[in-house]
Protein backbone atom coordinates (compact mmCIF):
# COMPACT_ATOMS: atom_id res chain seq x y z
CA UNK A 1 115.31 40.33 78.28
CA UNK A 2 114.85 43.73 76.86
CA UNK A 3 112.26 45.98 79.14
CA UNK A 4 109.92 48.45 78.05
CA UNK A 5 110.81 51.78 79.20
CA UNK A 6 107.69 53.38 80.79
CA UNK A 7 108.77 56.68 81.16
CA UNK A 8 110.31 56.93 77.62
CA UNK A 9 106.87 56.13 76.54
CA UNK A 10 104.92 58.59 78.68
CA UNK A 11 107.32 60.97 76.99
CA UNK A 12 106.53 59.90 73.29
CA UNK A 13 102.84 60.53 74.05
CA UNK A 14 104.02 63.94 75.79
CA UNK A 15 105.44 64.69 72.28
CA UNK A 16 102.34 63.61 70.25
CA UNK A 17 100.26 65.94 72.28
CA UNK A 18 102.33 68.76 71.38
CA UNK A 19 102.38 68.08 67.75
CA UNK A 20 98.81 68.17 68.14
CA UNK A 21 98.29 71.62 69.76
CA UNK A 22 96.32 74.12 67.84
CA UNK A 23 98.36 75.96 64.92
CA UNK A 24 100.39 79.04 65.96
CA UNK A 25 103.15 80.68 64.81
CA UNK A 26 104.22 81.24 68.01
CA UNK A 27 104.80 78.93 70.98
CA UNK A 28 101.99 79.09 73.46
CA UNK A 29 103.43 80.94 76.74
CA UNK A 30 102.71 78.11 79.06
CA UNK A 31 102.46 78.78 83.03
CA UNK A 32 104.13 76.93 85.73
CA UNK A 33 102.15 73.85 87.15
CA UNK A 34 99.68 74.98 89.82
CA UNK A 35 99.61 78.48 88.46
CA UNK A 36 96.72 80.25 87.82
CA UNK A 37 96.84 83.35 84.84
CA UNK A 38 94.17 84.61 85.56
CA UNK A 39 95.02 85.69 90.03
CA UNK A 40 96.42 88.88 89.66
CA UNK A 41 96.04 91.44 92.07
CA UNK A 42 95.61 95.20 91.35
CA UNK A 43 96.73 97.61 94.16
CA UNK A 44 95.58 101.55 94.42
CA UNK A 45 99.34 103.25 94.00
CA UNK A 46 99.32 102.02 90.17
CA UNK A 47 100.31 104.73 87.91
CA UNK A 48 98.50 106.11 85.19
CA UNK A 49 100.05 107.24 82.35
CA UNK A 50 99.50 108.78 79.07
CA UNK A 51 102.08 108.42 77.07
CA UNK A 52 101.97 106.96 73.68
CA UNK A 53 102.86 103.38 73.34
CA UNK A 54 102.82 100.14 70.81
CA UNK A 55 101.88 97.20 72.42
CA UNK A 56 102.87 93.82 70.60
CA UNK A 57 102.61 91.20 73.39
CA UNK A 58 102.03 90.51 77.08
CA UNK A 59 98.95 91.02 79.33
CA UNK A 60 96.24 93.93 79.75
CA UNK A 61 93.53 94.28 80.74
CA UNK A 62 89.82 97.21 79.91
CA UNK A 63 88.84 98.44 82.87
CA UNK A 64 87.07 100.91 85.15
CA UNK A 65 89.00 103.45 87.47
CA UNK A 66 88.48 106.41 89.51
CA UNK A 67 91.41 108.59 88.10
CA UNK A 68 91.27 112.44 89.67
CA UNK A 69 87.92 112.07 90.49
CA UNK A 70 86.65 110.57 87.52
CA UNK A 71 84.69 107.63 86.52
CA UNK A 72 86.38 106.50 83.15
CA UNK A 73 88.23 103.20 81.49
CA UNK A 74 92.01 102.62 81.16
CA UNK A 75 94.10 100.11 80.01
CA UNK A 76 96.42 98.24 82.72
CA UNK A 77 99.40 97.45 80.68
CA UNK A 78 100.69 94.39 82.58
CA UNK A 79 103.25 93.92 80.07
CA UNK A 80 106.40 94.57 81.94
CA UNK A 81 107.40 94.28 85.48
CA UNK A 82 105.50 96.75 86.54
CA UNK A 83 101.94 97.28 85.89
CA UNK A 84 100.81 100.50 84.61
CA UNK A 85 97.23 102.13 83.83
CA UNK A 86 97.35 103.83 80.44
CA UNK A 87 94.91 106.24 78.69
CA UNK A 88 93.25 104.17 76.04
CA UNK A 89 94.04 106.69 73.39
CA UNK A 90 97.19 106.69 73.79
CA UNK A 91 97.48 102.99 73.27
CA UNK A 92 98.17 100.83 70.12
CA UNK A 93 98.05 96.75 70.61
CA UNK A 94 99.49 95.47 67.02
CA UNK A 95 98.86 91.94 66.44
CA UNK A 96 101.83 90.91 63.75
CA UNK A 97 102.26 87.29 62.17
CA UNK A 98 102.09 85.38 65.37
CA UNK A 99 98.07 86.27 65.70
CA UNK A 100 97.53 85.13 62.06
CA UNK A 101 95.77 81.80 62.17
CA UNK A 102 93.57 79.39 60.13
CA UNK A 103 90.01 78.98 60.59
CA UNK A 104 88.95 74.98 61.02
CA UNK A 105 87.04 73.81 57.68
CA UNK A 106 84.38 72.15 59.75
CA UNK A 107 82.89 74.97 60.13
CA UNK A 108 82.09 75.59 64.23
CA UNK A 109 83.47 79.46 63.94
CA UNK A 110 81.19 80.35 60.59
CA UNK A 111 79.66 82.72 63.34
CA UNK A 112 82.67 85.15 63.84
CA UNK A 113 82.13 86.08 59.75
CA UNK A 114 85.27 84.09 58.68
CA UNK A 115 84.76 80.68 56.68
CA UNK A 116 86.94 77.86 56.98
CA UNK A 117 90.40 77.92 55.59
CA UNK A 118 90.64 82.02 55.64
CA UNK A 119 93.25 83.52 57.53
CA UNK A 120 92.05 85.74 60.54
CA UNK A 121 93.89 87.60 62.91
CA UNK A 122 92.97 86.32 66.92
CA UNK A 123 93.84 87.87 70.19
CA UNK A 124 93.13 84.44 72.11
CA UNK A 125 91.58 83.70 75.05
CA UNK A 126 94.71 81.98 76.29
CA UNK A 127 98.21 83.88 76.10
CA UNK A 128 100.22 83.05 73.49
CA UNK A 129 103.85 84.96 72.96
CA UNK A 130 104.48 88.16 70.51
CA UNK A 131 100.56 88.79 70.65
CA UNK A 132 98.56 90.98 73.13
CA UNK A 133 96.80 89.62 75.57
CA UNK A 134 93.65 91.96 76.28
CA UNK A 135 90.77 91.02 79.00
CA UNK A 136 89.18 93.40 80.98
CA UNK A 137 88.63 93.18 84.99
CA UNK A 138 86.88 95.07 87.68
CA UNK A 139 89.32 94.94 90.62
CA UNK A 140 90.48 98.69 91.18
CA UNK A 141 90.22 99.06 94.62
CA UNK A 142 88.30 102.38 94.23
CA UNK A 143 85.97 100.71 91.78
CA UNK A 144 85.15 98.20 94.07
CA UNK A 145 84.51 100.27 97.06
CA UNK A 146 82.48 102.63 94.70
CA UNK A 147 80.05 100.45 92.66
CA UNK A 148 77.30 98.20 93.70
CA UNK A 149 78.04 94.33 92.83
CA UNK A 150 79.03 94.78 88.90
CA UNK A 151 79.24 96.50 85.51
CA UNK A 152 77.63 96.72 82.05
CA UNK A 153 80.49 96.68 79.75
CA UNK A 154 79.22 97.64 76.50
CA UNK A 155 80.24 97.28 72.76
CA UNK A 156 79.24 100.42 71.33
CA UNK A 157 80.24 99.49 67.91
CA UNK A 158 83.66 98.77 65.51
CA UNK A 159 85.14 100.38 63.00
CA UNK A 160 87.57 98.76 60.15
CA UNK A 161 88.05 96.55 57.14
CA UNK A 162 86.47 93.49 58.20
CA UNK A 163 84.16 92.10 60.94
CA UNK A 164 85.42 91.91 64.64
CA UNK A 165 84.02 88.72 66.67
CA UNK A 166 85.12 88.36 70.46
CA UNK A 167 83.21 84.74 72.18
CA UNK A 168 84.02 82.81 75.27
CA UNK A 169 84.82 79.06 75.31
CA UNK A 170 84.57 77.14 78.45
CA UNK A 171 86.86 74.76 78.02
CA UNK A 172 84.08 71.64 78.53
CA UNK A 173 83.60 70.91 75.02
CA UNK A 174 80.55 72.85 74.56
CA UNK A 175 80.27 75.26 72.14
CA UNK A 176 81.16 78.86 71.87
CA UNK A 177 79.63 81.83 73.29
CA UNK A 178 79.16 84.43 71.23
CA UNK A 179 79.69 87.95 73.43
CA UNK A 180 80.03 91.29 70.55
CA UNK A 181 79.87 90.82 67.12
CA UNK A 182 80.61 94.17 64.56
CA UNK A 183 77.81 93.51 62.16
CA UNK A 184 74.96 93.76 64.75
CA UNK A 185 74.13 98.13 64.98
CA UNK A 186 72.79 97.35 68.32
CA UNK A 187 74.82 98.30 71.59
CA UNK A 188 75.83 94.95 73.38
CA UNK A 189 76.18 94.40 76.88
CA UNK A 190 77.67 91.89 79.59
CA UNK A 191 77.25 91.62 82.85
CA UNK A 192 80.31 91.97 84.91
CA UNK A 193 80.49 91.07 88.24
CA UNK A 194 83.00 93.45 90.52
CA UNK A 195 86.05 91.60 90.99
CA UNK A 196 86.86 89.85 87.88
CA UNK A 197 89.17 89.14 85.31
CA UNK A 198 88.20 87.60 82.20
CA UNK A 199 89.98 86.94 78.99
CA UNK A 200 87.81 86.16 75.11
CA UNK A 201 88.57 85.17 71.76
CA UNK A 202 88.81 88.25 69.59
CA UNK A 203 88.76 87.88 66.28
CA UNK A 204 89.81 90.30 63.05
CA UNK A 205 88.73 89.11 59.98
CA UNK A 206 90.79 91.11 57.51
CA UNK A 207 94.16 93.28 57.95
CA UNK A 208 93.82 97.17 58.52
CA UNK A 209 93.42 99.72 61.31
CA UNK A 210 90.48 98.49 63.94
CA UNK A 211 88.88 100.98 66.60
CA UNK A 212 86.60 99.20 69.23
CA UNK A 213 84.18 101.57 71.15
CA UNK A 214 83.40 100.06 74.37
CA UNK A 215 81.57 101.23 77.39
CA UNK A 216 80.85 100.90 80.96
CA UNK A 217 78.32 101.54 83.28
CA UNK A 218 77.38 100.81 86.68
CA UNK A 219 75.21 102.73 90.36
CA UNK A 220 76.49 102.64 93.99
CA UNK A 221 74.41 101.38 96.31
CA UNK A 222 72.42 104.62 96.47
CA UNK A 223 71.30 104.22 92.94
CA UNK A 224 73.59 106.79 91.26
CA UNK A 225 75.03 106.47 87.65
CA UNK A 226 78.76 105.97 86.83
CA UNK A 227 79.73 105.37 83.17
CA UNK A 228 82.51 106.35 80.62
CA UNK A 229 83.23 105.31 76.96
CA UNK A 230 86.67 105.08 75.35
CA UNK A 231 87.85 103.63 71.92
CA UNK A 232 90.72 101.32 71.54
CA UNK A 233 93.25 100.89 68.44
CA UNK A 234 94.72 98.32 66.68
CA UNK A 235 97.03 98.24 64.15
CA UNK A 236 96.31 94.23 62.56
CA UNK A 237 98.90 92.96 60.56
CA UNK A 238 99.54 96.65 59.46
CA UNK A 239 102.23 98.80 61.12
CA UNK A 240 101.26 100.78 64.55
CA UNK A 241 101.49 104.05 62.88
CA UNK A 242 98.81 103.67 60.73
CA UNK A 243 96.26 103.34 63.78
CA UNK A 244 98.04 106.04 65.75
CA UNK A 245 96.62 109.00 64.28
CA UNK A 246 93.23 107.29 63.28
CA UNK A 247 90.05 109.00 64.09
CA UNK A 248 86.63 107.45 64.75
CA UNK A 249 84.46 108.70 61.65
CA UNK A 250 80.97 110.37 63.30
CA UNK A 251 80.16 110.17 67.07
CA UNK A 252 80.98 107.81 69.26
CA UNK A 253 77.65 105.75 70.42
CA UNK A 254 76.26 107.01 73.93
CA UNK A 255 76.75 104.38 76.48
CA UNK A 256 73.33 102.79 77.65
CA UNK A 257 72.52 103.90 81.25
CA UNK A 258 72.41 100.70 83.66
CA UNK A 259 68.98 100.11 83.91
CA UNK A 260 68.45 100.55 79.79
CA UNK A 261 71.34 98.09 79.40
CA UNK A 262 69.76 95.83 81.63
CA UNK A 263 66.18 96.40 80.12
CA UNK A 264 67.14 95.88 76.25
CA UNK A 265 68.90 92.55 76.61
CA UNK A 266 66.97 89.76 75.60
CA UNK A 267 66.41 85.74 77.03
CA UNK A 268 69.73 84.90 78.93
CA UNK A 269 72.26 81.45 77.14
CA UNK A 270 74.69 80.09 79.58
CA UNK A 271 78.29 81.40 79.98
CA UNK A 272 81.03 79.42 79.83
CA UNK A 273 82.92 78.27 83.21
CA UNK A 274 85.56 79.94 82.72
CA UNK A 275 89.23 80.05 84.87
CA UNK A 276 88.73 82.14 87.50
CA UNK A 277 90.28 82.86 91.09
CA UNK A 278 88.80 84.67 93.84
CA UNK A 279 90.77 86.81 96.70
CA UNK A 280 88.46 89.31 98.05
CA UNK A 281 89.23 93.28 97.08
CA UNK A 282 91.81 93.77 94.38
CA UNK A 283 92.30 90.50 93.52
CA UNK A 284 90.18 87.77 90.71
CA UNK A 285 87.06 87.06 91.42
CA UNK A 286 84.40 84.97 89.06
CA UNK A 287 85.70 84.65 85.26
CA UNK A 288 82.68 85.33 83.76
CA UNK A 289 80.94 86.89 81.55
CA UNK A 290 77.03 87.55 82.26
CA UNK A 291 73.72 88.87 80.33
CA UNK A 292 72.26 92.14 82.02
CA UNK A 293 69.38 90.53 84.44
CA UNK A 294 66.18 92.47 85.01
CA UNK A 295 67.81 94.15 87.98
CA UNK A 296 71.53 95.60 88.28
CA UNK A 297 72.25 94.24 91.71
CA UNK A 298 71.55 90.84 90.66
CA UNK A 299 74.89 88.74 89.82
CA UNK A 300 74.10 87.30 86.54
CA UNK A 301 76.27 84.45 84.69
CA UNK A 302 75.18 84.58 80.78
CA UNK A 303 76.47 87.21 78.39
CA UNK A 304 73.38 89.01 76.62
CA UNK A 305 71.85 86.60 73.82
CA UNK A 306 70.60 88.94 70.95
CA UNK A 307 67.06 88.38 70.91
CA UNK A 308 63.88 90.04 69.81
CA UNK A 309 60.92 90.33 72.10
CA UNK A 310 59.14 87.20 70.28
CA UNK A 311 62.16 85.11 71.79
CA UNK A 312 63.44 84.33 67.97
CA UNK A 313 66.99 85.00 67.48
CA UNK A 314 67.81 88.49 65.76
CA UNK A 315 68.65 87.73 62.39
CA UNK A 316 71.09 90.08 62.23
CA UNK A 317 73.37 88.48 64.67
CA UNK A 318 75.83 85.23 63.79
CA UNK A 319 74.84 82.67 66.10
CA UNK A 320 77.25 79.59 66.80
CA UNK A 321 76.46 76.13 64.96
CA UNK A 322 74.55 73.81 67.03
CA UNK A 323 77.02 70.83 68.26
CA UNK A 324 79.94 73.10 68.27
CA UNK A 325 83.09 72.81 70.36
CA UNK A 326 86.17 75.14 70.57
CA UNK A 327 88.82 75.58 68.16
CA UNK A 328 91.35 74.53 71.36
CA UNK A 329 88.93 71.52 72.15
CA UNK A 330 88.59 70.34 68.77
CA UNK A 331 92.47 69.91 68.88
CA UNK A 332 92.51 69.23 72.06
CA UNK A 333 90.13 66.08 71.07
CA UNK A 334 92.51 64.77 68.33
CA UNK A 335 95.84 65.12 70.26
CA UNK A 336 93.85 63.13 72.88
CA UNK A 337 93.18 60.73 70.18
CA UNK A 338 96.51 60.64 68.75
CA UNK A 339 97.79 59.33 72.52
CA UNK A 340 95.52 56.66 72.71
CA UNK A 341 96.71 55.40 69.14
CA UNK A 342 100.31 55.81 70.50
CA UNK A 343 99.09 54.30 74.01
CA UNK A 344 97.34 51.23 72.18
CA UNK A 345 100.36 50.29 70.43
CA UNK A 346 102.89 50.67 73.07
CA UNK A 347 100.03 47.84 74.46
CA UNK A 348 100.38 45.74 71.03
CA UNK A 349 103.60 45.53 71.36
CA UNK A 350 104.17 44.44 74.82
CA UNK A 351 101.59 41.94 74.26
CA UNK A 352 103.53 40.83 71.26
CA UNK A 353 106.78 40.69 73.23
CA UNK A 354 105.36 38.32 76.22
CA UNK A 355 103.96 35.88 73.47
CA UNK A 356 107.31 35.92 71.59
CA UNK A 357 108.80 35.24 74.80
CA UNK A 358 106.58 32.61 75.50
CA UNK A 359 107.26 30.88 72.28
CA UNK A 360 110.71 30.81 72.73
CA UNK A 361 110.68 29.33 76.47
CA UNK A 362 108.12 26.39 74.82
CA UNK A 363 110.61 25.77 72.33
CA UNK A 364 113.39 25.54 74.45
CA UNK A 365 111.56 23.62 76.73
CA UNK A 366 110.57 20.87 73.61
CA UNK A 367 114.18 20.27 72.83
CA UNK A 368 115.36 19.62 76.38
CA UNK A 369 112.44 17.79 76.45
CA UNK A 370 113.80 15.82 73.21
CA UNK A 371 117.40 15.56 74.21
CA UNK A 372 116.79 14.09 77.57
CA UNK A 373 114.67 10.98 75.89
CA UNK A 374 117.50 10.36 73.02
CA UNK A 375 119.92 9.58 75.85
C-alpha cells in the first residue's frame, strides 16, 4: 500500500508559497527564525565619518546625534560589520535593477503617483538584497538622554524627475499609510517616539538623481529647541556619480520648530502596527510612526493626515483607495490561496485512494465469496 508522504507535501506547499512571493529581482534577505530586524542596538563609541561613499545595499538608518556638541542628523551605515555614522552629504544610496518593480493593476498604490503596470523604483519596507535599506531611529544614547520623549521628523520637500512616495503597511491587511508625499508644498511631519527604529516603503517614480530634505526637531525637558536639516542623495537607476556633485536648486526649507510642527498637523489616521522591539536606552523601542499631537510630550501613534481646518482632506495630497491592502499582503493573500488549492487536493486525492482501496478489498472479498460456494 503506497503512503502519502506528509512531509513531502508540506514541502510542495512550502514551494507554492515561494512562487507566490511578491516580484523582485532579487531574493528577499530572509532572517533566521525567531529573529527580529528591527532590535539593533546603537552604542555611544560609534564613529562618525565623512568620507564619501556609494551605498547599494544593506541597512541604515536617518537619525539624530549629538556630534561635537551639535544637534544634527547622520546616517548610520549598518552596512558592514561595523556600524558607522556618516555625514549625509557625503552619502549616495543607488538603487540599481533589483529596486525596479511593477506596480499591481488593481490599483491600491494609485496614491504614491504611479499607475498600475509602470515600473517604479522602491526602497521597501522589508530588506531585500543589492538594495538599501534606509529607516530612521532615535536610539543615540546622547539623543536619548538629551530630548524629552520624541521627535518631529520632517519632510521638507524633494527634488527630481518624478514623484517620491514613502507609506507604512502594517502587515494586518489594512491598507496603507500614507507618511510624505513630493507633490504636497507643505512641510510634513511624524511623530517619533525616542527609542525607535522604523523602516517605510519609499517609492521613486521615474529614474534620475533624487535629493530628500528632511528635518528634525525636538525640546528637553526644560522646553528648549533642538533641530537640524540635512538632504540625502540618490542616484535611481542612474550611476552614483551623477548625484554626487548635485546641488539642491534654491534654499533648503526651514525646519518647523516643535510646537509649529505639532500645531499645523491636522485630524490624526491610525498607524500601522508595525515590528518593533523594545530594550530600554540604545536599543528598539515602538516601530511607529505618529501624527504631531497637540502637545510634544505626548507619545502619539498616527503619522500626520494632511488635512485642512474644515476636516476635508487636502486636495493636494494622494490619499490611499478605500479597501486597500499592501502590495506584500495582496501576494501574501494569493500564495495563501494557492496552498489551500494545493492543500485541498493533496485531500482529493487521499480520499480517492481510501475509496479505491476500498473497492478493491470488496472485490476481492466477492470472489472469495464466489469461489467458496462453487466448491
Amino acid at each position: 500500500m503506497k503512503r502519502l508522504n506528509f512531509k513531502r507535501a508540506i514541502t510542495a506547499v512550502a514551494g507554492t508559497l515561494l512562487l507566490l512571493t511578491p516580484l523582485t529581482s532579487a531574493p528577499l534577505a530572509l532572517a533566521e527564525p525567531g529573529d527580529d530586524p528591527l532590535k539593533q542596538t546603537v552604542n555611544e563609541d560609534e564613529a562618525y565619518s565623512t568620507d564619501p561613499v556609494t551605498i547599494t545595499q544593506g541597512h541604515m538608518d536617518i537619525g539624530p546625534r549629538v556630534i561635537d556638541g551639535k544637534f544634527q542628523l547622520a546616517v548610520r551605515d549598518d552596512s558592514k560589520e561595523t556600524p558607522v555614522w556618516r555625514d549625509p552629504s557625503s552619502v549616495v544610496l543607488e538603487l540599481g535593477q533589483a529596486a525596479h518593480l511593477t506596480v499591481p493593476e488593481n490599483g491600491q498604490y494609485d496614491f504614491t503617483g504611479a499607475k498600475g503596470g509602470q515600473k517604479v523604483y522602491v526602497v521597501p519596507q522589508s530588506q531585500i538584497a543589492q538594495v538599501p535599506w534606509l529607516g530612521w531611529n532615535t536610539q543615540s544614547p546622547e539623543v536619548t538622554k538629551l530630548l524629552n520623549r520624541g521627535v518631529n521628523l520632517t519632510f521638507l520637500g524633494a527634488q527630481g524627475p518624478g514623484n517620491v512616495n514613502v507609506y507604512l503597511e502594517s502587515g494586518n491587511f489594512s491598507k496603507p499609510v500614507q507618511l510624505w508625499d513630493k507633490r504636497d508644498p507643505k512641510p510634513q511631519s511624524i511623530w517619533v517616539d525616542l527609542n525607535t527604529h522604523t523602516h517605510a516603503n519609499w517609492v521613486f517614480t521615474e529614474p534620475g538623481v533624487y535629493q530628500l530634505a528632511l528635518g528634525i526637531a525636538g525640546t528637553d525637558t526644560a522646553g528648549k529647541v533642538y533641530q537640524a536639516s540635512t538632504v540625502l542623495k540618490f542616484a535611481v537607476g542612474v550611476p552614483a556619480d551623477q548625484a554626487r556633485n548635485a546641488k539642491w536648486e534654491g534654499e533648503v526649507p526651514a525646519v518647523p520648530a516643535p510646537s509649529a510642527a505639532l500645531a499645523s498637523s491636522g485630524s490624526n489616521q491610525p498607524a500601522p502596527q508595525a515590528e518593533a522591539s523594545a530594550e530600554g536606552n540604545g536599543t528598539a523601542g515602538s516601530n511607529q510612526a505618529s501624527a504631531s499631537a497637540e502637545k510634544p510630550a505626548q507619545p502619539a501613534a498616527t503619522p500626520a493626515a494632511n488635512q485642512n481646518p474644515g476636516g476635508q482632506a487636502n486636495p493636494a495630497q494622494p490619499q490611499p483607495s478605500e479597501g486597500g491592502s499592501g502590495l506584500n499582503w495582496l501576494l501574501i493573500g494569493f500564495a495563501g490561496a494557492g496552498a489551500l488549492v494545493l492543500i485541498a487536493g493533496v485531500l482529493v486525492y487521499t480520499s480517492k485512494s481510501k475509496s479505491a482501496r476500498e473497492a478493491a478489498k470488496a472485490e476481492v472479498e466477492a470472489e472469495a465469496g464466489s469461489g467458496s460456494a462453487e466448491k
